[in-house]
Protein backbone atom coordinates (compact mmCIF):
# COMPACT_ATOMS: atom_id res chain seq x y z
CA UNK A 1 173.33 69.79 75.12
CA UNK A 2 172.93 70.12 79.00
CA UNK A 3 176.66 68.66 79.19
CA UNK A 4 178.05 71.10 77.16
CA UNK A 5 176.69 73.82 78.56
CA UNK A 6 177.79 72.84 82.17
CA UNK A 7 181.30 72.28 80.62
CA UNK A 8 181.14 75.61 79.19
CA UNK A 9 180.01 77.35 82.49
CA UNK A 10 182.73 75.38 84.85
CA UNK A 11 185.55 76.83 82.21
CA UNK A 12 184.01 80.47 82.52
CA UNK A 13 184.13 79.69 86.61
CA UNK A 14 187.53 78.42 86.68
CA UNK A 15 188.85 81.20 84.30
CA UNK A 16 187.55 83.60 86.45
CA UNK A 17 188.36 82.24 89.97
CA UNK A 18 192.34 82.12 87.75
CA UNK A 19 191.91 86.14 87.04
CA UNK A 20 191.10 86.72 90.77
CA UNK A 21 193.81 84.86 92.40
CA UNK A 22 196.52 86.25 89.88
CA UNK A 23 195.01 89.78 90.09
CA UNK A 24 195.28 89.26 94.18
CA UNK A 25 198.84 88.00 93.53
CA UNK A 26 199.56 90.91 91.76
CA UNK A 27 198.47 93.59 94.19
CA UNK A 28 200.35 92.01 96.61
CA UNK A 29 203.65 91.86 94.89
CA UNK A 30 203.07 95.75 94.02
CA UNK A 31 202.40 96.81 97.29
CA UNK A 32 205.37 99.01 98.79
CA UNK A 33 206.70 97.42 102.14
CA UNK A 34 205.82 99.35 105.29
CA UNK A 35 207.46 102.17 106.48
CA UNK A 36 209.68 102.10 109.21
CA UNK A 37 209.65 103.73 112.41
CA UNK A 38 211.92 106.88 112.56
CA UNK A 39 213.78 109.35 114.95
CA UNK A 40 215.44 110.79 112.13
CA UNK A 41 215.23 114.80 113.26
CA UNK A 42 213.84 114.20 116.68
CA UNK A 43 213.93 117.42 118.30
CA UNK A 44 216.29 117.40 121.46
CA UNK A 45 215.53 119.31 124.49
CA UNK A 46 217.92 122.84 125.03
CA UNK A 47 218.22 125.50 127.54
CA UNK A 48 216.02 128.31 127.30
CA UNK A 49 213.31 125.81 125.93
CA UNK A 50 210.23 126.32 127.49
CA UNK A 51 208.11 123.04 128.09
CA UNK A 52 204.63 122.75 129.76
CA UNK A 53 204.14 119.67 131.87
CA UNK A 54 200.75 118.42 132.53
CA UNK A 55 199.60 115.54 134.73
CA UNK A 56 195.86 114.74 134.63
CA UNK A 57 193.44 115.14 137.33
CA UNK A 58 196.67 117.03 139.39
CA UNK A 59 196.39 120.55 139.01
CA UNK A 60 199.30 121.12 141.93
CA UNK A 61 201.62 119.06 139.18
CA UNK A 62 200.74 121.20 136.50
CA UNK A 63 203.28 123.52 134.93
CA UNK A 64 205.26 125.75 132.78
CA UNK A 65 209.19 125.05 133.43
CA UNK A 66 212.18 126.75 131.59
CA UNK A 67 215.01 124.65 131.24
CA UNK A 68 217.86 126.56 132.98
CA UNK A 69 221.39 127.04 131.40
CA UNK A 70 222.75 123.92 132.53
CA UNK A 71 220.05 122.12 130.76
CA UNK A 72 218.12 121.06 134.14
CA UNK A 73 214.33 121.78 135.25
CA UNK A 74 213.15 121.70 138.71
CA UNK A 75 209.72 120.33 139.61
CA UNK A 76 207.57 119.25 142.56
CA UNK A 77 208.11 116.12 144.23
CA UNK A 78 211.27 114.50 142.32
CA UNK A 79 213.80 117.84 142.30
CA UNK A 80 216.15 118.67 139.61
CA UNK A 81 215.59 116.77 136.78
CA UNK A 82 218.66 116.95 133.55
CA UNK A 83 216.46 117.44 130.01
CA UNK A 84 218.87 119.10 128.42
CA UNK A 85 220.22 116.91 125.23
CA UNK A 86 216.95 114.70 125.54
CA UNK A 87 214.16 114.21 122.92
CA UNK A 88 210.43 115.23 124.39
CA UNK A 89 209.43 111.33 124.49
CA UNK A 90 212.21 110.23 126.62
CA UNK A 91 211.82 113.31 129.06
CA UNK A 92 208.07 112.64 129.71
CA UNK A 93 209.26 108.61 130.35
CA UNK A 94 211.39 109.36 132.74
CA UNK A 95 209.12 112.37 134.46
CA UNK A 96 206.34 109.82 134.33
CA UNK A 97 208.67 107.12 136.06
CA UNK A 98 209.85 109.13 139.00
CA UNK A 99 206.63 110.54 139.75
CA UNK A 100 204.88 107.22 139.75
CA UNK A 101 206.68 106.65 142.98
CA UNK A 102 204.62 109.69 144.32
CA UNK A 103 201.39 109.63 142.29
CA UNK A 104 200.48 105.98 141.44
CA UNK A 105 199.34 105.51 137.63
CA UNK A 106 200.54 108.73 136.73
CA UNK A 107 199.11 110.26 133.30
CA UNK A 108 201.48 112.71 132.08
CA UNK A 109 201.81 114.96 129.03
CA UNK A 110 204.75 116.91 128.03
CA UNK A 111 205.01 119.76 124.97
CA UNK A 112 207.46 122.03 124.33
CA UNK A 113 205.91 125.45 124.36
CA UNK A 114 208.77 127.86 122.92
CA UNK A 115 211.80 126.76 121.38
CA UNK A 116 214.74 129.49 122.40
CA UNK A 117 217.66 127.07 122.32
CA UNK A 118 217.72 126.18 118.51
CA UNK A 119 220.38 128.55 116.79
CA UNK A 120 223.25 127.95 114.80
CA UNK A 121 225.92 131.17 113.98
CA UNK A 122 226.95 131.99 109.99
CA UNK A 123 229.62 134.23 109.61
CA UNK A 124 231.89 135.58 106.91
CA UNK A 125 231.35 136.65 103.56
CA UNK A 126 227.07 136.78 103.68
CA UNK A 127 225.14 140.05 103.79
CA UNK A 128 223.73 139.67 107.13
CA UNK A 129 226.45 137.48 109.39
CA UNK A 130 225.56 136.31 113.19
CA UNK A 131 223.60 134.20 115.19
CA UNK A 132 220.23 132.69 113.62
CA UNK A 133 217.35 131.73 115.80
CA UNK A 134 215.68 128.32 114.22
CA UNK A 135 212.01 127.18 115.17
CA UNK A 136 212.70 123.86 113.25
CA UNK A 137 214.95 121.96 111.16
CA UNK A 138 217.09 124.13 108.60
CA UNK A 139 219.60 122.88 106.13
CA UNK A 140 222.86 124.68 104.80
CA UNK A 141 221.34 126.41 101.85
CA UNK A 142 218.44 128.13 103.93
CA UNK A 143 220.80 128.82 106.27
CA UNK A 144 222.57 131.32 104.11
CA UNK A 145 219.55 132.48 102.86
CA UNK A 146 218.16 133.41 106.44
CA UNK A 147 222.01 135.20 106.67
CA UNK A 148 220.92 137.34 103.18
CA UNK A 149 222.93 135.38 100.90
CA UNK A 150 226.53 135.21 99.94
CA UNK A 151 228.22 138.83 99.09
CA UNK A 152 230.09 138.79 95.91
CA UNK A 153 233.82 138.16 97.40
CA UNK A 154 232.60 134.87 99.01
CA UNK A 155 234.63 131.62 98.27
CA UNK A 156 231.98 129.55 97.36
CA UNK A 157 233.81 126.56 97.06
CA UNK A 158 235.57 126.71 100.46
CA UNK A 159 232.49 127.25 102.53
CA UNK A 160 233.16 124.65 106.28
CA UNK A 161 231.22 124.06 108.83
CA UNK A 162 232.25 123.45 112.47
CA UNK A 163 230.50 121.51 114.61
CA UNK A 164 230.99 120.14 118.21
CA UNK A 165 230.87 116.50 118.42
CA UNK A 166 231.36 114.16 121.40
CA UNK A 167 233.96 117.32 122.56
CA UNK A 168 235.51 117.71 119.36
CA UNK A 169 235.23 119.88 116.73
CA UNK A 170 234.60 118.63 112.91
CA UNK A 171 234.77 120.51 110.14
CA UNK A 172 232.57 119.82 106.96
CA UNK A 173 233.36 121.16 104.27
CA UNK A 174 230.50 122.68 101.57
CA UNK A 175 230.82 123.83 97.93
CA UNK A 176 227.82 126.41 97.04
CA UNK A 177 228.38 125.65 93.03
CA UNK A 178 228.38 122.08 93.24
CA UNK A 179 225.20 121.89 95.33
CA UNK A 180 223.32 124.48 93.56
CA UNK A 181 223.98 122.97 90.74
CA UNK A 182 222.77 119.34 91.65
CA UNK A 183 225.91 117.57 91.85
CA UNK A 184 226.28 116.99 95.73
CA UNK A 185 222.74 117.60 96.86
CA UNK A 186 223.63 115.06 99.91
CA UNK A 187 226.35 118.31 100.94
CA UNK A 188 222.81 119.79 101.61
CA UNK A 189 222.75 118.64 105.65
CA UNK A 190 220.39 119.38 108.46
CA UNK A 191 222.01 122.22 110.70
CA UNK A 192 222.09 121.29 114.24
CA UNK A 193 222.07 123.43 117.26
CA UNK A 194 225.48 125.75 117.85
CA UNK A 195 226.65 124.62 114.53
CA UNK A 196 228.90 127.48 113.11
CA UNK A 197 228.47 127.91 109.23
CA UNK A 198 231.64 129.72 107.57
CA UNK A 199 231.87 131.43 104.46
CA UNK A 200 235.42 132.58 103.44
């Protein structure tokens, strides 16, 4: 009697010890994989930006800079400094780096305190054409509702946009219907700074 029982109970161990090990397998095959770092809409540095720049325990390095028209900043100690086209991470970097020859173990903080260099034009057929002033990222479709819509002459089909790239200009074309609609919802793109949007 004492035999069975034990027989019975090392079954009802084993058959449990089976559920937890294919239970565990199972969580692990349905766990997603982890994300991936991303840069994907990194905000770049512009003139007109206006960045504060803080180094601890160093009140004399501690400052608000505008970066000037060519995209430079001047501060204390290292000069002219080019942050124009740059994302906020790899400013700070290289402000940290040149300062460290002046101010050993430098800890410094960089933000951007007012964004004035983020604008992109629309012009054409829309109820309120001409430059728009962005405070983040803004696809085509907000775009042209920011510029009051299309008026009721627009080609909506032949909408382009131009926009500067490595000194050339490329034109992209966008079809209002056959976004709206769902059809080319990748047509849909992220603006980015002095793009022109034209509606025809």
């Amino acid at each position: 009697m004492l035999e069975t029982v034990s027989s019975v109970m090392l079954k009802i161990v084993s058959l449990a010890v089976t559920a937890v090990l294919c239970l565990g397998v199972s969580c692990a095959q349905a766990a997603p994989p982890a994300a991936l770092p991303t840069t994907v809409g990194e905000y770049l540095v512009g003139p007109g930006d206006i960045l504060g720049i803080e180094v601890w325990k160093d009140p004399s390095l501690t400052r608000t800079v505008v970066v000037l028209a060519d995209g430079k900043i001047v501060f204390p100690l290292i000069g002219e400094v080019a942050a124009g086209g740059k994302s906020v991470a790899a400013l700070r970097s290289e402000l940290a780096e040149r300062i460290s020859i002046y101010v050993p173990e430098t800890n410094l903080t960089l933000e951007v305190k007012q964004v004035n260099s983020l604008f992109v034009y629309v012009l054409g057929r829309v109820n309120n054409p001409g430059r728009l002033q962005l405070n983040g990222n803004v696809n085509v479709l907000q775009a042209l509702a920011m510029a009051g819509g299309l008026n009721p002459y627009a080609k909506r089909g032949s909408i382009k946009i131009f926009r500067e790239e490595d000194g050339a200009t490329r034109i992209i074309p966008f079809d209002y219907d056959d976004v709206t609609s769902g059809a080319r919802l990748q047509d849909n793109i992220t603006l980015k700074r002095s793009d022109v949007l034209f509606v025809p």
